[in-house]
Protein backbone atom coordinates (compact mmCIF):
# COMPACT_ATOMS: atom_id res chain seq x y z
CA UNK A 1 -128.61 -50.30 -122.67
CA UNK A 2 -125.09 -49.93 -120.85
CA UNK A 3 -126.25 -46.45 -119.93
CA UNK A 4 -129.70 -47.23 -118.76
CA UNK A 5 -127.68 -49.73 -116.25
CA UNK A 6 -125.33 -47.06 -115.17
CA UNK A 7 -128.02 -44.42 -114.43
CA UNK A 8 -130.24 -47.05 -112.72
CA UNK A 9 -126.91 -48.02 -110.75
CA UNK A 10 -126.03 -44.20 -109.73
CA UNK A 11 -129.67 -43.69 -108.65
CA UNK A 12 -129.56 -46.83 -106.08
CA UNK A 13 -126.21 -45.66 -105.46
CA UNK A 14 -127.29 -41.98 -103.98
CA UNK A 15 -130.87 -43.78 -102.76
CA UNK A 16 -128.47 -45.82 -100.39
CA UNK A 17 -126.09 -43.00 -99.62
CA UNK A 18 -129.35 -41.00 -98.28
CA UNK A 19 -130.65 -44.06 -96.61
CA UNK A 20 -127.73 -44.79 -94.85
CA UNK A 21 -126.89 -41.62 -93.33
CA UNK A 22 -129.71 -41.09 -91.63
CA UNK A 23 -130.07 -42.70 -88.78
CA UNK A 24 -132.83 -45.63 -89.13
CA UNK A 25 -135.22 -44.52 -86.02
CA UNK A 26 -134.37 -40.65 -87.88
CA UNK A 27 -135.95 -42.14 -91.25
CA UNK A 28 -138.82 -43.52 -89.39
CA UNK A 29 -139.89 -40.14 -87.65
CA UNK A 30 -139.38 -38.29 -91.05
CA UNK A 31 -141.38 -40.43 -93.14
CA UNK A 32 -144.07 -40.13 -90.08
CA UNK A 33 -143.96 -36.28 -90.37
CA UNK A 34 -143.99 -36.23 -93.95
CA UNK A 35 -147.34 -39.16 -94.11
CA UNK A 36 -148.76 -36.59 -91.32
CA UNK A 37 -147.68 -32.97 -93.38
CA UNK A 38 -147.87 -33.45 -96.96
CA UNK A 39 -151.14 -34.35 -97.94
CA UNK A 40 -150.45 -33.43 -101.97
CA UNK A 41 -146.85 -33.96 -103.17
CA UNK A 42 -147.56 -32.57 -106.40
CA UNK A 43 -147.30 -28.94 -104.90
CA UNK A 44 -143.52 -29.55 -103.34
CA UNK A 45 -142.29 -30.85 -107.09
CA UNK A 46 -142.39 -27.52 -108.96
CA UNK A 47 -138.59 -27.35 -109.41
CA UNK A 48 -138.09 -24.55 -106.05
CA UNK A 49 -136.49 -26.26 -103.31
CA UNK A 50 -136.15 -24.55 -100.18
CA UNK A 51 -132.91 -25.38 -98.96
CA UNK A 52 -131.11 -27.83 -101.27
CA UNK A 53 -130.54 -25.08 -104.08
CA UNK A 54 -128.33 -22.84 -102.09
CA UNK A 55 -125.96 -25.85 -101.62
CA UNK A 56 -125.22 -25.82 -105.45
CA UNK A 57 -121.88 -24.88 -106.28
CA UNK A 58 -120.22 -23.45 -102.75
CA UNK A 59 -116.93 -24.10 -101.53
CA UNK A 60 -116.73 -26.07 -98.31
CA UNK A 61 -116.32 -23.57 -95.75
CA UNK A 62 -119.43 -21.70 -97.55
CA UNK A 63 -121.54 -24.76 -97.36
CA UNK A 64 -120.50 -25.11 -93.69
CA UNK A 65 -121.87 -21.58 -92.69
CA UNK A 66 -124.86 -21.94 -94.99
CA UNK A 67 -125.45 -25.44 -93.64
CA UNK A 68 -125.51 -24.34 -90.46
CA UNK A 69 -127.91 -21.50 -91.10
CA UNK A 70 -130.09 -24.33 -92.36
CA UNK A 71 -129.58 -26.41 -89.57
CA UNK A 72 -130.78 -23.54 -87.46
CA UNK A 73 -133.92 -23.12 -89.87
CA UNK A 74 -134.99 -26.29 -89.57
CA UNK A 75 -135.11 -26.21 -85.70
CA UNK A 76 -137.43 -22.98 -86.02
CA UNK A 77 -139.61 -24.61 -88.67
CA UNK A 78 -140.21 -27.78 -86.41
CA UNK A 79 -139.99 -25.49 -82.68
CA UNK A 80 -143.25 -23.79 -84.36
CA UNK A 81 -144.81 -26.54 -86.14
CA UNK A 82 -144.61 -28.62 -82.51
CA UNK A 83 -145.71 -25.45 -80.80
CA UNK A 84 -149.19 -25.67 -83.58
CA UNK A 85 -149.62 -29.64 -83.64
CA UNK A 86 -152.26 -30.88 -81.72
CA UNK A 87 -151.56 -34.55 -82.07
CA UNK A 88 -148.70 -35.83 -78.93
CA UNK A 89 -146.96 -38.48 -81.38
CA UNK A 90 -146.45 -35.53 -83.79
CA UNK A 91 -145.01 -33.53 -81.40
CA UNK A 92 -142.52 -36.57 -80.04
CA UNK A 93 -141.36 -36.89 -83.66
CA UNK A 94 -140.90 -33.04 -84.20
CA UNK A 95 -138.75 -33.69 -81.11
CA UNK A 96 -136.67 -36.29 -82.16
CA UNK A 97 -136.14 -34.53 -85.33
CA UNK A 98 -135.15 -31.60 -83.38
CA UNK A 99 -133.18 -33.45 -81.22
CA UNK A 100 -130.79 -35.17 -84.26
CA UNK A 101 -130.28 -31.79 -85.65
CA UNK A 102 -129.25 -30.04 -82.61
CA UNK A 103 -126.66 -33.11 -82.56
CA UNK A 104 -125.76 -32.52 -86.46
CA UNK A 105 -125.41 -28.77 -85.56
CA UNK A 106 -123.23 -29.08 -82.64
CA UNK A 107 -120.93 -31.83 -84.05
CA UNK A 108 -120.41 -31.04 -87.81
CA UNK A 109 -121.00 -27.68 -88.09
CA UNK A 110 -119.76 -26.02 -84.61
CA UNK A 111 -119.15 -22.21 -85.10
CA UNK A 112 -120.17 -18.63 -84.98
CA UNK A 113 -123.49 -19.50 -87.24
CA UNK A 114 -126.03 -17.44 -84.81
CA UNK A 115 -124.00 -14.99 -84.80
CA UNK A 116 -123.13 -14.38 -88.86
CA UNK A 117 -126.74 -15.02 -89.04
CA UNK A 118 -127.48 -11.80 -86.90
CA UNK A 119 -124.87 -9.71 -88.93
CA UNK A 120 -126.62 -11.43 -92.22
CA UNK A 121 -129.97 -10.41 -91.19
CA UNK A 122 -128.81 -6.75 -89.83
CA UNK A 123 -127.12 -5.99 -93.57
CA UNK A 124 -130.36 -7.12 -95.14
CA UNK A 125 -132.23 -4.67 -93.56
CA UNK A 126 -130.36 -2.17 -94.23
CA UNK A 127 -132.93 0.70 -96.10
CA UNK A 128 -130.42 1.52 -99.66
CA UNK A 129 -133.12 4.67 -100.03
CA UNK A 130 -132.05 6.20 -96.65
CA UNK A 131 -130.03 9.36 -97.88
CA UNK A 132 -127.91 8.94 -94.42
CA UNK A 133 -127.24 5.43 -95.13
CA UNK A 134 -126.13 5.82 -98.64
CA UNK A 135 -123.37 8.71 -97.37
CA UNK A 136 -122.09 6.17 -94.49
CA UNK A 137 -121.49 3.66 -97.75
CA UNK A 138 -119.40 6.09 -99.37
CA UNK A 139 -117.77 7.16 -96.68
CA UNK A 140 -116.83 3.47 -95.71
CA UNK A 141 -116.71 2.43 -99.45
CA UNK A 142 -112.71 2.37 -100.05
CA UNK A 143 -111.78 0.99 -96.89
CA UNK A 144 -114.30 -2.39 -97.29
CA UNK A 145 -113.07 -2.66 -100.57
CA UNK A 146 -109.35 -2.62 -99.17
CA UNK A 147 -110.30 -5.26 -96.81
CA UNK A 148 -112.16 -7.08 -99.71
CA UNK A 149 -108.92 -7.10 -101.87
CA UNK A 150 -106.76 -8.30 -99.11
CA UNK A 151 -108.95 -11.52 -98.29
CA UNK A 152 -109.19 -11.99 -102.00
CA UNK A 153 -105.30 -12.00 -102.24
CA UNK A 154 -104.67 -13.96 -99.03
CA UNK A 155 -106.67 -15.90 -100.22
CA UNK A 156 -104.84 -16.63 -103.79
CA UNK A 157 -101.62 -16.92 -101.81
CA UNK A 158 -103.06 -19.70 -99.40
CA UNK A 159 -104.12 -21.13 -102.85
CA UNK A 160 -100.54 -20.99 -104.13
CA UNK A 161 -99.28 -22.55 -100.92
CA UNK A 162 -100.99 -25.36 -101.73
CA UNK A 163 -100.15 -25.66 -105.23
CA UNK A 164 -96.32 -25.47 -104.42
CA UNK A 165 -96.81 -28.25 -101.25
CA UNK A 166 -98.53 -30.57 -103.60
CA UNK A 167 -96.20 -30.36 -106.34
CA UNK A 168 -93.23 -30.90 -104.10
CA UNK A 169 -95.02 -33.99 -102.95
CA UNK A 170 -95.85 -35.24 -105.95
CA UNK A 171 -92.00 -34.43 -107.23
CA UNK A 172 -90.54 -36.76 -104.24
């Protein structure tokens, strides 16, 4: 029974967390959008989110970028699905939707996003069957892997930086 209490307590626990960070007028043009949109909610609970599965186990400065690149989604989903809707209070909420993300974008996740998005999108279309393109990767091969192995060890030293600071704090 203790359990059952616990769960039930950790569920209201993250159903208030979500509730109160979004902004109440937010909530209320969501939940309009989403009485407007989804017509059948049995077809978005097949166990494939769209976004929220990427999130899983990333480091912060990885969920930043990738959060951002979502953020960025998001406005092109709702730019075209304001661009399609014929009804105006649709389109005002698409708006104001757009409107809080553009905020969330610019204030917590500032950055080069658009731009690592471009380079993202450029390597993915890279054609691996191209003969040329397959002799450039050799050719570039050891020195990305260099590169690789130095951000991978400056990395473990930054690491070790921290491991020696926190110790000596915890030691005085």
């Amino acid at each position: 029974m203790a359990l059952y209490w616990g769960v039930c307590l950790m569920i209201l626990g993250w159903m208030t967390y979500a509730k109160a960070s979004v902004p109440e007028n937010l909530d209320k043009s969501i939940d309009g959008l989403k009485a407007y949109y989804i017509k059948n909610e049995n077809e978005l609970h097949n166990a494939h989110p769209v976004f929220l599965r990427v999130l899983k186990d990333l480091k912060e400065s990885e969920q930043n970028l990738l959060m951002s690149i979502i953020m960025d989604t998001y406005s092109r989903i709702f730019a075209r699905m304001q661009n399609e809707s014929q009804d105006e209070a649709t389109k005002d909420r698409l708006a104001h939707v757009q409107e809080h993300l553009k905020k969330l974008q610019e204030n917590y996740f500032p950055g080069k996003s658009a731009e690592l998005k471009t380079y993202a999108e450029t390597l993915w279309a890279i054609k691996d069957n191209d003969p040329i393109v397959q002799q450039k990767a050799l050719f570039e091969l050891k020195r990305v892997y260099r590169e690789a192995t130095q951000m991978k060890n400056l990395k473990n030293k930054d690491r070790r930086r921290r491991q020696v600071k926190s110790t000596r704090k915890q030691k005085s």
